[in-house]
C-alpha atoms as a PDB file:
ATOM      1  CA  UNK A   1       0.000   0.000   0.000  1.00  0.00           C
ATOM      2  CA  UNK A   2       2.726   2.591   1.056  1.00  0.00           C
ATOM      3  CA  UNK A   3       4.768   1.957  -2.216  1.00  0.00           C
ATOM      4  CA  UNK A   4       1.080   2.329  -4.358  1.00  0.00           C
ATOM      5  CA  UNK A   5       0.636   5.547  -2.457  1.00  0.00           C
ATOM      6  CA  UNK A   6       4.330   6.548  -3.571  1.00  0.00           C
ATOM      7  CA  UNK A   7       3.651   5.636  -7.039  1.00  0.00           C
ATOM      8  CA  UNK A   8       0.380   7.314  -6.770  1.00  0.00           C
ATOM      9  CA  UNK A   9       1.954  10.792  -5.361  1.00  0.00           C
ATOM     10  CA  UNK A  10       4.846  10.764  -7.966  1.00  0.00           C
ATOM     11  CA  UNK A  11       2.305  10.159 -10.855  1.00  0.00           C
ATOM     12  CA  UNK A  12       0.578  13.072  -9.946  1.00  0.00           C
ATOM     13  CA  UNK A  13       3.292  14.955  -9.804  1.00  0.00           C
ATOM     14  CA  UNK A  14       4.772  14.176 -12.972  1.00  0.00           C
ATOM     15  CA  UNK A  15       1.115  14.749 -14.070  1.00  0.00           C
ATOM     16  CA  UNK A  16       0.973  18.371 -12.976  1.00  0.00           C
ATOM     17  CA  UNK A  17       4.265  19.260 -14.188  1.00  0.00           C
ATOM     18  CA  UNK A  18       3.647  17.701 -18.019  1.00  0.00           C
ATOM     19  CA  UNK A  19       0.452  20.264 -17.614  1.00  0.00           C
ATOM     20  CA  UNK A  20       2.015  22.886 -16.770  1.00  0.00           C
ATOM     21  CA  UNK A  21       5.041  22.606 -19.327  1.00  0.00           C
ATOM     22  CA  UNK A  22       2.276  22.067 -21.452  1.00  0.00           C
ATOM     23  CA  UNK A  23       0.728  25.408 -20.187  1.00  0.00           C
ATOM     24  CA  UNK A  24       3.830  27.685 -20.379  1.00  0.00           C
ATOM     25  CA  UNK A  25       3.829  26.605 -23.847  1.00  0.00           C
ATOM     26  CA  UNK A  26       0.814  27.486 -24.906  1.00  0.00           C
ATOM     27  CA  UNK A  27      -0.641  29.914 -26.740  1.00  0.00           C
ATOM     28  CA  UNK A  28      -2.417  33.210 -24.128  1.00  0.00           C
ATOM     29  CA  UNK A  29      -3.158  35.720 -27.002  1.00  0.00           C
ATOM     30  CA  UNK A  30      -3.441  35.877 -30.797  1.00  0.00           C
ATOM     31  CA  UNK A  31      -2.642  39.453 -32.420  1.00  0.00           C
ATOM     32  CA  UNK A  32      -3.385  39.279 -36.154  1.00  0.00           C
ATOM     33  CA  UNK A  33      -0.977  36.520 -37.215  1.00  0.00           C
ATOM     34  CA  UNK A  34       0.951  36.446 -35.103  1.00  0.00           C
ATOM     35  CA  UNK A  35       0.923  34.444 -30.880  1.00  0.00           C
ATOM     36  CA  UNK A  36       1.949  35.089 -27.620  1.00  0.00           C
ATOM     37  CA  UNK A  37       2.736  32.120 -25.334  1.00  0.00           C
ATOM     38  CA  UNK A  38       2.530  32.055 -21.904  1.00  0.00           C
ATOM     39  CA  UNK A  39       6.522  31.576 -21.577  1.00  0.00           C
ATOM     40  CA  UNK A  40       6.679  34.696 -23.129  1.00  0.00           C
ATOM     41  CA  UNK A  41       4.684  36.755 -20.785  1.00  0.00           C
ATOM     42  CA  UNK A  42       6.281  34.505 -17.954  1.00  0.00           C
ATOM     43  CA  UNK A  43       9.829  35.812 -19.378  1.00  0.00           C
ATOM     44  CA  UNK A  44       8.906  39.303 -18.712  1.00  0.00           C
ATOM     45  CA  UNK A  45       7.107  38.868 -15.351  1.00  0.00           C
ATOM     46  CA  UNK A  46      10.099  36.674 -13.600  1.00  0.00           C
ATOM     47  CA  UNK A  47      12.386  40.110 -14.562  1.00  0.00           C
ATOM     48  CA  UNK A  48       9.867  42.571 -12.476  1.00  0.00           C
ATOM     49  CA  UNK A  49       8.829  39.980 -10.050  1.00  0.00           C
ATOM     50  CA  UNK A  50      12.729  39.526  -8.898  1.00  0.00           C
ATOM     51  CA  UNK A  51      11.855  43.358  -7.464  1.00  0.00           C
ATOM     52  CA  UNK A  52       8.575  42.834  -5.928  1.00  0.00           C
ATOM     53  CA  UNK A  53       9.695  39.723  -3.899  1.00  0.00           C
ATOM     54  CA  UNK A  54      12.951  41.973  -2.171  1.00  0.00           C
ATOM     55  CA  UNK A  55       9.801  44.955  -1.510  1.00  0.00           C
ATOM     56  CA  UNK A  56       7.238  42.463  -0.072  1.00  0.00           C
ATOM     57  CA  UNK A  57       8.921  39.888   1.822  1.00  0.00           C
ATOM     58  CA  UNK A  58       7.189  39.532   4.548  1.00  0.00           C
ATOM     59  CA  UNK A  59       3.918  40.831   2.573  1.00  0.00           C
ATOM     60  CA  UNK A  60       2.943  37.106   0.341  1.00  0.00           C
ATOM     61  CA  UNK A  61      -0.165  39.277  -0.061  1.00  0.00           C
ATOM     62  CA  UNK A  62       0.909  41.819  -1.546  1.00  0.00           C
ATOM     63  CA  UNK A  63       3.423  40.131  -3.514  1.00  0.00           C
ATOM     64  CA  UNK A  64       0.767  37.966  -5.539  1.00  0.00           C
ATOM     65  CA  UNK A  65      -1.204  41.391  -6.414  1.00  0.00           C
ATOM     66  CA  UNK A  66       2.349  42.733  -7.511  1.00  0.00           C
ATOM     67  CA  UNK A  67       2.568  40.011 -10.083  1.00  0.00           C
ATOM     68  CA  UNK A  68      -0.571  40.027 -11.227  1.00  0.00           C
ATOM     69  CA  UNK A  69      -0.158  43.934 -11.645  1.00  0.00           C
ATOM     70  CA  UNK A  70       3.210  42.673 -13.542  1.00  0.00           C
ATOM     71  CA  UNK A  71       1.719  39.746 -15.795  1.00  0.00           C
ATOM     72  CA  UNK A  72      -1.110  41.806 -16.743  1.00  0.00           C
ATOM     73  CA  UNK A  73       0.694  45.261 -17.510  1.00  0.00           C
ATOM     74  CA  UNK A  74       3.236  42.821 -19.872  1.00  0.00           C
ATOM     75  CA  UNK A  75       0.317  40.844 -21.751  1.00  0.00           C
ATOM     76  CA  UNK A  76      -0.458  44.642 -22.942  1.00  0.00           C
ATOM     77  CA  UNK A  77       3.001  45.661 -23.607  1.00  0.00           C
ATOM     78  CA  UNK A  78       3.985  42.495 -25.259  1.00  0.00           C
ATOM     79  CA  UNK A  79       0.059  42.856 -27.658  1.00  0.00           C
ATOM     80  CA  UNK A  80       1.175  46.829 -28.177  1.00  0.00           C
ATOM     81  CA  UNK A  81       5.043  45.243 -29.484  1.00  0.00           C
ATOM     82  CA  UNK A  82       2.735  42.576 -31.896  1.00  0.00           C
ATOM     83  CA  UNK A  83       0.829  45.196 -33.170  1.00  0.00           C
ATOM     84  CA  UNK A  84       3.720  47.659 -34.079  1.00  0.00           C
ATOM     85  CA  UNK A  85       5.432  45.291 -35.731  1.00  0.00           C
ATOM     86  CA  UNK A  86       2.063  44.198 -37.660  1.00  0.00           C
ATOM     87  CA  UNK A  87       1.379  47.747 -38.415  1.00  0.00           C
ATOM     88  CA  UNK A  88       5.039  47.829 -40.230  1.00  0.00           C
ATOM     89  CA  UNK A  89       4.901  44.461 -41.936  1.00  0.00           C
ATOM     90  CA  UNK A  90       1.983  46.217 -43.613  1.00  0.00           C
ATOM     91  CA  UNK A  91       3.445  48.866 -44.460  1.00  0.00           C
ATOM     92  CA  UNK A  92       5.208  49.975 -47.796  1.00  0.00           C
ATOM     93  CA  UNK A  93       9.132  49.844 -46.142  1.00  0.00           C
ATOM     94  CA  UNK A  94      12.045  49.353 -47.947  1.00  0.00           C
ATOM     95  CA  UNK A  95      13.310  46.415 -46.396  1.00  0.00           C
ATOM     96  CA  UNK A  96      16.276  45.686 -48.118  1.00  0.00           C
ATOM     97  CA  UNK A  97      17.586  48.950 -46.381  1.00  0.00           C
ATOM     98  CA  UNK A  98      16.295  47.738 -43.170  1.00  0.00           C
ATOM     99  CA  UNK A  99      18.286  44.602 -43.177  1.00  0.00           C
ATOM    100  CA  UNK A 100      21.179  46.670 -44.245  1.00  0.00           C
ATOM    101  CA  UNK A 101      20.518  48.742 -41.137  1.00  0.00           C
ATOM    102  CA  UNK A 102      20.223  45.778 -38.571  1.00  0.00           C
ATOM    103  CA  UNK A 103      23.439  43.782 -39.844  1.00  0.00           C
ATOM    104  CA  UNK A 104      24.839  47.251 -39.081  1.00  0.00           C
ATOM    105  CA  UNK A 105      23.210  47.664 -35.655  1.00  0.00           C
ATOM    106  CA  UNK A 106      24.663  44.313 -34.523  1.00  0.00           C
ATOM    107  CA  UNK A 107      28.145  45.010 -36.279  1.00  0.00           C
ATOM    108  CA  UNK A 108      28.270  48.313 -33.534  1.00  0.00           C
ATOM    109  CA  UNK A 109      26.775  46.065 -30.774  1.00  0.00           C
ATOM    110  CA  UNK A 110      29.329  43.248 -31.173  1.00  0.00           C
ATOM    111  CA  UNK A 111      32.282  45.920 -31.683  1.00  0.00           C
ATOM    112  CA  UNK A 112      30.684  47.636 -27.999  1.00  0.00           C
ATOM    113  CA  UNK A 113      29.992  45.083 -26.100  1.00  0.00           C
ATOM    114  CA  UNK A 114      31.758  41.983 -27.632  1.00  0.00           C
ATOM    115  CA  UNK A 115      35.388  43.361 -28.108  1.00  0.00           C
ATOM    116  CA  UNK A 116      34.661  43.786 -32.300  1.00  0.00           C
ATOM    117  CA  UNK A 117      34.497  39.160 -31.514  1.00  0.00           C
ATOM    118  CA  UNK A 118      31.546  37.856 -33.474  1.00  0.00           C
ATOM    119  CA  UNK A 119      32.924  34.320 -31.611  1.00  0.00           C
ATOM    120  CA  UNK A 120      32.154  35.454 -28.194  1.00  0.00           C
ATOM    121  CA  UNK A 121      28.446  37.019 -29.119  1.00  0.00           C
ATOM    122  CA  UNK A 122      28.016  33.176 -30.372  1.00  0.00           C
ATOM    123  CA  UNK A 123      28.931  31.374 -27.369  1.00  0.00           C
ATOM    124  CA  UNK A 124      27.123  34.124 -24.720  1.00  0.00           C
ATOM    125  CA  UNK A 125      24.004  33.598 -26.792  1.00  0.00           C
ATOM    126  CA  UNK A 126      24.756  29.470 -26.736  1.00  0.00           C
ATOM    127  CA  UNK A 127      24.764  29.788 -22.918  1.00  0.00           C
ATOM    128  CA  UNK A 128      21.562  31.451 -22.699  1.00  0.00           C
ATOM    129  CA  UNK A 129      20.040  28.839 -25.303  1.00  0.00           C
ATOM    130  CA  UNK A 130      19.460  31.464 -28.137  1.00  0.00           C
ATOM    131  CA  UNK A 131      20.678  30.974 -31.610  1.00  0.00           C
ATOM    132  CA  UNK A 132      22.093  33.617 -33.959  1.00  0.00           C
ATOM    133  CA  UNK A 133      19.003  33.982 -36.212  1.00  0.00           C
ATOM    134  CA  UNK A 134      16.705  34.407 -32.800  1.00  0.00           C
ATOM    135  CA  UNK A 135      18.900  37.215 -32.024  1.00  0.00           C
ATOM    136  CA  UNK A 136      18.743  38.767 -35.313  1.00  0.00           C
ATOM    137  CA  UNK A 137      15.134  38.697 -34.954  1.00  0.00           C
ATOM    138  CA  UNK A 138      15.143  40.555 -31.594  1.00  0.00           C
ATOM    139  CA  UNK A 139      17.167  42.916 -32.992  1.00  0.00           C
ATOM    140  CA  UNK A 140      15.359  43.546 -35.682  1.00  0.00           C
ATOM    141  CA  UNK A 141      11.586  43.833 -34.075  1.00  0.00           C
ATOM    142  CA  UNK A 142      13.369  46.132 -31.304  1.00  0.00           C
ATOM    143  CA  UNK A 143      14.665  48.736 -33.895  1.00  0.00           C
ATOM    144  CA  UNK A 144      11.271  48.743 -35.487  1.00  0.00           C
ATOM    145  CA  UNK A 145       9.465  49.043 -32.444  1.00  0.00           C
ATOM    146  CA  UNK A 146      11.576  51.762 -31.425  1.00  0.00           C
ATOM    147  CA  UNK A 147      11.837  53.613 -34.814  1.00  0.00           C
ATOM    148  CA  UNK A 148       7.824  53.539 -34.881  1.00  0.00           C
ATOM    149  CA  UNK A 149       6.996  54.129 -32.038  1.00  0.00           C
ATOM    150  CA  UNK A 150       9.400  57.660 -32.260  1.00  0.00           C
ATOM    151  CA  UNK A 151       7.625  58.382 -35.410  1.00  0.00           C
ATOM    152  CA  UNK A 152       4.127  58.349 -34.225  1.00  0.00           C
ATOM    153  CA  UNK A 153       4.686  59.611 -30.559  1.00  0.00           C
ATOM    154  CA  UNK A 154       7.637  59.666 -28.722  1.00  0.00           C
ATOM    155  CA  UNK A 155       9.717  62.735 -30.682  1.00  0.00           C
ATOM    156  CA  UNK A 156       9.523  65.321 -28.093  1.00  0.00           C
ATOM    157  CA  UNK A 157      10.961  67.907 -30.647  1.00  0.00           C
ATOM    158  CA  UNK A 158       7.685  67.226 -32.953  1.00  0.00           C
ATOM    159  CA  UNK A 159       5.245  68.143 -29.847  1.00  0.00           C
ATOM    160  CA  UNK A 160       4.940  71.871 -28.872  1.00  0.00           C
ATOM    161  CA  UNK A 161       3.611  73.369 -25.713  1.00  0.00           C
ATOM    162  CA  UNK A 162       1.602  76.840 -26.179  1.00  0.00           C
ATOM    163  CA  UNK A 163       3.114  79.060 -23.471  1.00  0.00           C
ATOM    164  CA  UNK A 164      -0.862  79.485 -22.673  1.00  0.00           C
ATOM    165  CA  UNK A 165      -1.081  75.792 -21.371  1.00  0.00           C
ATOM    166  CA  UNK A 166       2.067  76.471 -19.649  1.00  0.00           C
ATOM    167  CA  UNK A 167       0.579  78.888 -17.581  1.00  0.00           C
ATOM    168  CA  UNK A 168      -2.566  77.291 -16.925  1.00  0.00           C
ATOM    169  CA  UNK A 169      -0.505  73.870 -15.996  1.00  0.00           C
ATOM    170  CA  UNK A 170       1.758  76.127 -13.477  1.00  0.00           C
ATOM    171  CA  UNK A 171      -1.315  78.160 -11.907  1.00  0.00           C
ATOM    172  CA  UNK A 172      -3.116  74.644 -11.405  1.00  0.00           C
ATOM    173  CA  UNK A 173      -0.192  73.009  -9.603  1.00  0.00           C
ATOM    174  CA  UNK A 174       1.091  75.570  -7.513  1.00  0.00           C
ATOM    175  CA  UNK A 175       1.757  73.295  -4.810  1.00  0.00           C
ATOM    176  CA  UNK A 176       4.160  71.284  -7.027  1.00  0.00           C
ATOM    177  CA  UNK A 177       6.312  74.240  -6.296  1.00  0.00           C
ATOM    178  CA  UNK A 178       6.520  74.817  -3.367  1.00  0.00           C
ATOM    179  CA  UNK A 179       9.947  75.483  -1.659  1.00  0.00           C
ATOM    180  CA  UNK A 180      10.304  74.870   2.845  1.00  0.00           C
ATOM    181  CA  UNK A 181      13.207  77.502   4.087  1.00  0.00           C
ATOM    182  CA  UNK A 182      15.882  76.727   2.793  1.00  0.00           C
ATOM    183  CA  UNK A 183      19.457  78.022   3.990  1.00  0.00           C
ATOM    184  CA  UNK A 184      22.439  78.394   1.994  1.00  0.00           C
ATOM    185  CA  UNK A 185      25.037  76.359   4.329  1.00  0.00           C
ATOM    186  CA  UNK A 186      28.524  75.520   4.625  1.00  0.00           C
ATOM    187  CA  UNK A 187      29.856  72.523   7.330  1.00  0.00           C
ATOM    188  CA  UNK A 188      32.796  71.502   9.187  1.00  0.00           C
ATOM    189  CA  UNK A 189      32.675  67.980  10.213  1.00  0.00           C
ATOM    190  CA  UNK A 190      35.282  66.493  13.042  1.00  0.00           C
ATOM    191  CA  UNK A 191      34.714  63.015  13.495  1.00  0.00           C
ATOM    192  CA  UNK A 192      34.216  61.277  16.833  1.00  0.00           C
ATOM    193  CA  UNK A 193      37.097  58.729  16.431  1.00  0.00           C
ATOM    194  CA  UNK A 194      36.372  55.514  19.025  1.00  0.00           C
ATOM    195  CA  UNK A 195      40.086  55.046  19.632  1.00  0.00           C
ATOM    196  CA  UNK A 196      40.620  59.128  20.305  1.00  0.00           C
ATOM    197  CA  UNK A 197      40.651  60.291  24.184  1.00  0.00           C
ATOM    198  CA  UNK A 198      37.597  61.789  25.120  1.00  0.00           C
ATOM    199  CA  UNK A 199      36.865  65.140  24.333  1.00  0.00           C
ATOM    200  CA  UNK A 200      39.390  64.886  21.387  1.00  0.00           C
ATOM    201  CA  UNK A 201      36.886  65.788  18.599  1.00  0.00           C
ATOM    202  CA  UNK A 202      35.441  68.818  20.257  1.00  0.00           C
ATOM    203  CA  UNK A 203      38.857  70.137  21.353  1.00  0.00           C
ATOM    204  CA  UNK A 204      39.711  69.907  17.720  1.00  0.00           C
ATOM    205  CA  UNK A 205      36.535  71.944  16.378  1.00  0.00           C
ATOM    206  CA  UNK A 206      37.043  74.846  19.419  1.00  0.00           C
ATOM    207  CA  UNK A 207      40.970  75.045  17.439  1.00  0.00           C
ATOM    208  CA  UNK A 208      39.259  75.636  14.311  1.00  0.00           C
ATOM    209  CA  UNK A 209      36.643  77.742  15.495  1.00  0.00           C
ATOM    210  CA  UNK A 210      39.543  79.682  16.918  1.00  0.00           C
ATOM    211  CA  UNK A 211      41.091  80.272  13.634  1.00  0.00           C
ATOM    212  CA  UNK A 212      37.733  81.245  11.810  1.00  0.00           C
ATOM    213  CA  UNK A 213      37.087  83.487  14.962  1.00  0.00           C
ATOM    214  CA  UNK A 214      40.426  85.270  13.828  1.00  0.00           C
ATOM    215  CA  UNK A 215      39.492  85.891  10.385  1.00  0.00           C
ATOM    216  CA  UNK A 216      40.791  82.565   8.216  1.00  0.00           C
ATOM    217  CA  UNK A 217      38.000  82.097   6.052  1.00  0.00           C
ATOM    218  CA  UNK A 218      35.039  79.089   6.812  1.00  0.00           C
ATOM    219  CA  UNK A 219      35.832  77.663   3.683  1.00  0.00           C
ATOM    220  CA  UNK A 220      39.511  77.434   4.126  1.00  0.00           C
ATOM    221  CA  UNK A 221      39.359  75.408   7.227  1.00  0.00           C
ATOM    222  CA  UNK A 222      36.605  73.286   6.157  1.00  0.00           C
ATOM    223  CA  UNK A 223      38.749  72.106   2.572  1.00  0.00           C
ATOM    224  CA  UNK A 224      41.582  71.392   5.325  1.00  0.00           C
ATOM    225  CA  UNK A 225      39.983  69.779   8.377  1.00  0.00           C
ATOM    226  CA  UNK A 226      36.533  68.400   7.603  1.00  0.00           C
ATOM    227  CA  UNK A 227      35.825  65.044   7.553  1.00  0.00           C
ATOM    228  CA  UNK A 228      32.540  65.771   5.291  1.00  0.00           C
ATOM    229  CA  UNK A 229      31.847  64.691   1.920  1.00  0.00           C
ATOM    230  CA  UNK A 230      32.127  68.399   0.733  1.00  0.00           C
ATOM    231  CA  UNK A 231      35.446  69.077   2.125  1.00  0.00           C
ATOM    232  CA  UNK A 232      36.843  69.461  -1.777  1.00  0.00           C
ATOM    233  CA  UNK A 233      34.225  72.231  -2.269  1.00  0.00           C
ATOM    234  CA  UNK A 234      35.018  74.056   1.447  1.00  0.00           C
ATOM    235  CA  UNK A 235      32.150  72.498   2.849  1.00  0.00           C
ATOM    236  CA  UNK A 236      29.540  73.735   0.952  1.00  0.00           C
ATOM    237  CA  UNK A 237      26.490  71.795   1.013  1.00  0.00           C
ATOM    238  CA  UNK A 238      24.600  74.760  -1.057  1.00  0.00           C
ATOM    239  CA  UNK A 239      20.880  75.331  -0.720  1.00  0.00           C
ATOM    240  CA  UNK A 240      19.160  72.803   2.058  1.00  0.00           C
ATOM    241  CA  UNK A 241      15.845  72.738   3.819  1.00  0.00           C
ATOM    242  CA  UNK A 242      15.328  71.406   7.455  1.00  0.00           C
ATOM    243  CA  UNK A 243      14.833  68.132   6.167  1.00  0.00           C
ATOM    244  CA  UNK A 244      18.295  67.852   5.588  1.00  0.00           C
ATOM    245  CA  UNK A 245      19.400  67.782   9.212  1.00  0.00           C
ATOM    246  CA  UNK A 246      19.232  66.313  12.502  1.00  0.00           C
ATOM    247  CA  UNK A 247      17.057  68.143  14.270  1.00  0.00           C
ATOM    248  CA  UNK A 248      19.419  69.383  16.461  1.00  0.00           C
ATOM    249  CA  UNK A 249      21.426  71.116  14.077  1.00  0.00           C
ATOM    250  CA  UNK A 250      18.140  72.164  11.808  1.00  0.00           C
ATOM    251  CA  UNK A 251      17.532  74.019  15.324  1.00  0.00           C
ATOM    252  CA  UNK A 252      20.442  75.700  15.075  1.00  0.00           C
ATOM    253  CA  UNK A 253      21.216  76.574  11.321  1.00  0.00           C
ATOM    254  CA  UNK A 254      17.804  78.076  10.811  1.00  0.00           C
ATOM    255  CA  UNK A 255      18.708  80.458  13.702  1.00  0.00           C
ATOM    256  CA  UNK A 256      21.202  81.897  11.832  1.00  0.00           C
ATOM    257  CA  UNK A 257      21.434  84.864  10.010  1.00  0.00           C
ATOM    258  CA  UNK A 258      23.597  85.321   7.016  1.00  0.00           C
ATOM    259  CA  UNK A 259      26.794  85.459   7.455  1.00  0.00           C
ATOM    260  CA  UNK A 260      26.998  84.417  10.703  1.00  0.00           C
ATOM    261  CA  UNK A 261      28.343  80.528  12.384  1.00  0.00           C
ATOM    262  CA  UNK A 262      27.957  78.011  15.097  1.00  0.00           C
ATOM    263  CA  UNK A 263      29.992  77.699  17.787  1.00  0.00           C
ATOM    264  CA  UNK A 264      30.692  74.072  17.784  1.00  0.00           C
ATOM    265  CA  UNK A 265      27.629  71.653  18.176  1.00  0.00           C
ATOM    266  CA  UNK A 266      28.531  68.337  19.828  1.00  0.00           C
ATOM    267  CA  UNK A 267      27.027  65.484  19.062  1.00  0.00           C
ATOM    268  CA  UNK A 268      27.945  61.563  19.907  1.00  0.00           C
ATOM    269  CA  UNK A 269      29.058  60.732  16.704  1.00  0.00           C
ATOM    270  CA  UNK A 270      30.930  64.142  15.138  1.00  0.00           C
ATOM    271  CA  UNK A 271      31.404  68.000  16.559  1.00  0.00           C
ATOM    272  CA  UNK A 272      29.941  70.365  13.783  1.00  0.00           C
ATOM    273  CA  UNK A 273      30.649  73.688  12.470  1.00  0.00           C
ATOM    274  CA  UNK A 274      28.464  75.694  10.442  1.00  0.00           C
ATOM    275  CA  UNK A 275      27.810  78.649   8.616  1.00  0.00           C
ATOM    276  CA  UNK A 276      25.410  79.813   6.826  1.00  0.00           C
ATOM    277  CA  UNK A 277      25.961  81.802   3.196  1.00  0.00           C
ATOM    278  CA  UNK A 278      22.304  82.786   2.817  1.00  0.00           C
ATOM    279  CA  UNK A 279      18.544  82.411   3.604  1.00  0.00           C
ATOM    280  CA  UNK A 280      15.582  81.604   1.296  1.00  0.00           C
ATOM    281  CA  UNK A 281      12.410  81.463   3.205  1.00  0.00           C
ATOM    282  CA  UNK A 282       9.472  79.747   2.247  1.00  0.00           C
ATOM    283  CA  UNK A 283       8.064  80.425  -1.154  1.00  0.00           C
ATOM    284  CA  UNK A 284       6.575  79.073  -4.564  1.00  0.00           C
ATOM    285  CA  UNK A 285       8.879  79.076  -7.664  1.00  0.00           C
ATOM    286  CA  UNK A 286       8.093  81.668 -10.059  1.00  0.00           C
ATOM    287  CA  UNK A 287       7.351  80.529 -13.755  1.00  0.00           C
ATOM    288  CA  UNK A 288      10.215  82.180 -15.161  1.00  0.00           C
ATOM    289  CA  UNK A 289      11.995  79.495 -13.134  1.00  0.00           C
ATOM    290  CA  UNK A 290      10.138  76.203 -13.680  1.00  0.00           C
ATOM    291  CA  UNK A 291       8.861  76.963 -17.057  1.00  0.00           C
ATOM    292  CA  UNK A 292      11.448  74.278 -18.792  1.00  0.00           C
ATOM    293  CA  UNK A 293      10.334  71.985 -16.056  1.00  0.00           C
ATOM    294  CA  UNK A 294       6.680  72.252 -16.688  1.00  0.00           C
ATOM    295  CA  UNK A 295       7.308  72.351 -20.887  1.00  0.00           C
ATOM    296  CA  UNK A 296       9.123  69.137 -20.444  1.00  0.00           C
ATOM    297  CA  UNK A 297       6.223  67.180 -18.145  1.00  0.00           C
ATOM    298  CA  UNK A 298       3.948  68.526 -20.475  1.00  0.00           C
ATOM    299  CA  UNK A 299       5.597  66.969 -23.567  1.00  0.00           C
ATOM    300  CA  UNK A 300       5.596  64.012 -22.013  1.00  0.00           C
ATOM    301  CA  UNK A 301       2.337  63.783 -21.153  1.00  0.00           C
ATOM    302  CA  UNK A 302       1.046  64.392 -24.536  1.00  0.00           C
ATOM    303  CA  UNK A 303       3.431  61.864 -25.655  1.00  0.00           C
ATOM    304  CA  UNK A 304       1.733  59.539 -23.716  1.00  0.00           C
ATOM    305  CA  UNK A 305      -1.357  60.618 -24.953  1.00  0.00           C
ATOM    306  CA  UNK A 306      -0.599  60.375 -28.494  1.00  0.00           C
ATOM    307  CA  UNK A 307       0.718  56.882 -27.934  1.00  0.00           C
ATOM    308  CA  UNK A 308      -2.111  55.644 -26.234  1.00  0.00           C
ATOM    309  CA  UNK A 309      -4.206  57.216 -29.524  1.00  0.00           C
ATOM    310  CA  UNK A 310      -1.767  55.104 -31.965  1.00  0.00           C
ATOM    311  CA  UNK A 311      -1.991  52.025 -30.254  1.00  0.00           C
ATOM    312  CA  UNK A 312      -5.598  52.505 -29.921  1.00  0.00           C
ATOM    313  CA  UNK A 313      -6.083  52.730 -33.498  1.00  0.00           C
ATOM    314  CA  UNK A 314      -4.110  49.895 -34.171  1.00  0.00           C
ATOM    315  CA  UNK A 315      -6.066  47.855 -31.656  1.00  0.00           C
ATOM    316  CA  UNK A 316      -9.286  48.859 -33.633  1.00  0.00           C
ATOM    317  CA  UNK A 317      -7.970  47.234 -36.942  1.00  0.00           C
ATOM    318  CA  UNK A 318      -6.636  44.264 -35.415  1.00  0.00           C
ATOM    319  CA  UNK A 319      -7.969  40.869 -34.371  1.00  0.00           C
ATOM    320  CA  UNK A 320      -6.643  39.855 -30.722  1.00  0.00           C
ATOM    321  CA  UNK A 321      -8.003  37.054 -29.162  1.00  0.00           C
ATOM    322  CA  UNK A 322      -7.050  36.430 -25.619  1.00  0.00           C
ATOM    323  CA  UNK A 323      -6.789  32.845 -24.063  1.00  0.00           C
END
């Protein structure tokens, strides 16, 4: 009985796998004349899912919405990829120039990335179990995937912003804007070393705060003596908000006025130093300032727009049958 129930258990097993091999490669959606299997979509959900399982770890939950978010955002990009290239095959191309163009493209990518060896693209595409003309293939539907999808909506330089919706964008997102305090600030940092005698660190700064005290410049001392990461640029850590800090040296730097330092702020892990350059206090940015900003977001929200038009259209002339 107990080796029947073995045999039983490892039948069904070998059952469910055969099924599901069987399932992976299968067909999940037609576009035009063209398939998509289920390996394929599971290709481009194990590269996203990778992510999701480091972000919810302790979340199983959440994880299995994240790949269903993932499988079912790539079943559309993968149909949007099937109709491009459709909509090209259709179309009156020159595709002897094309070829031309792709033995080119992969002439640049083997002399890039391959050390100008045609050999040693061979054997890395042999160890991941795709052959030459699969490659070619890739290569090819990737360049005309990119080259129309640039043509019909992703040239920036084609799309223009009136400086009217511009202003109407800026004056409707204000709050987008917005700027905290901010204080221009420069920082000398004298590390708390464990192996130094107590005290060490702040006796150090009080030296240094001596010399500023006596008219060396901030700057000067901080390129010598900081530990910081800005001790190249004199400690400058240019424009910062409280945010920034600790709070107990937010506290502190906001108290000051331009122009003016710290005595030295001691703290368990470093004594700093700091002066402050300037002060910006709260305040929206004016258009003259973000109107680049808001072109570009613009742009690229009506090249979203146009895209989802295009593909759109190309849905509506299409058969897809999902599975």
């Amino acid at each position: 009985m107990k080796w029947f129930s073995l045999f039983a258990a490892g039948t069904s097993v070998l059952w469910v796998l055969a099924a599901r091999a069987e399932l992976v490669s299968g067909i999940s959606v037609v576009v035009n004349d063209s398939v998509i299997t289920y390996a394929e979509i599971e290709d481009e959900v194990v590269k996203g899912a990778a992510n999701a399982a480091l972000v919810y770890a302790h979340n199983p939950q959440a994880y299995d919405q994240e790949v269903e978010r993932l499988r079912s955002q790539d079943i559309e990009l993968l149909v949007e990829d099937k109709l491009i290239l459709h909509e090209f095959a259709t179309s009156p191309y020159t595709t002897n120039v094309l070829e031309a163009f792709i033995d080119d493209r992969i002439r640049d990518k083997i002399q890039k990335e391959y050390y100008g060896d045609r050999t040693r693209l061979i054997k890395t595409l042999d160890a991941e179990g795709i052959t030459y003309e699969a490659f070619r293939r890739q290569q090819r539907d990737q360049f005309i995937i990119e080259y129309e999808t640039y043509q019909n909506n992703s040239n920036l330089r084609k799309i223009l912003i009136s400086p009217l919706k511009i202003e109407q964008y800026y004056n409707g997102h204000k709050d987008d804007f917005k700027v905290d305090d901010q204080v221009h600030l420069r920082m000398i940092v004298v590390n708390q070393q464990p192996d130094s005698p107590t005290g060490m660190a702040r006796r150090v700064a009080e030296e240094i705060m001596a010399k500023i005290d006596s008219g060396v410049p901030f700057a000067e001392m901080a390129s010598v003596y900081s530990s910081g990461s800005q001790r190249a640029e004199g400690g400058d850590r240019g424009w910062v908000d409280r945010s920034y800090f600790k709070s107990e040296l937010a506290e502190k730097a906001f108290s000051l006025k331009p122009g003016q330092h710290s005595g030295v702020i001691d703290l368990p892990e470093a004594c700093y130093l700091m002066m402050v350059e300037d002060v910006r206090p709260a305040h929206v940015r004016p258009l003259t300032e973000v109107r680049d900003e808001v072109e570009r977001t613009l742009r690229s929200e009506e090249s979203l727009r146009l895209r989802k038009t295009w593909i759109e259209r190309l849905k509506r002339k299409s058969f897809i049958e999902y599975y």
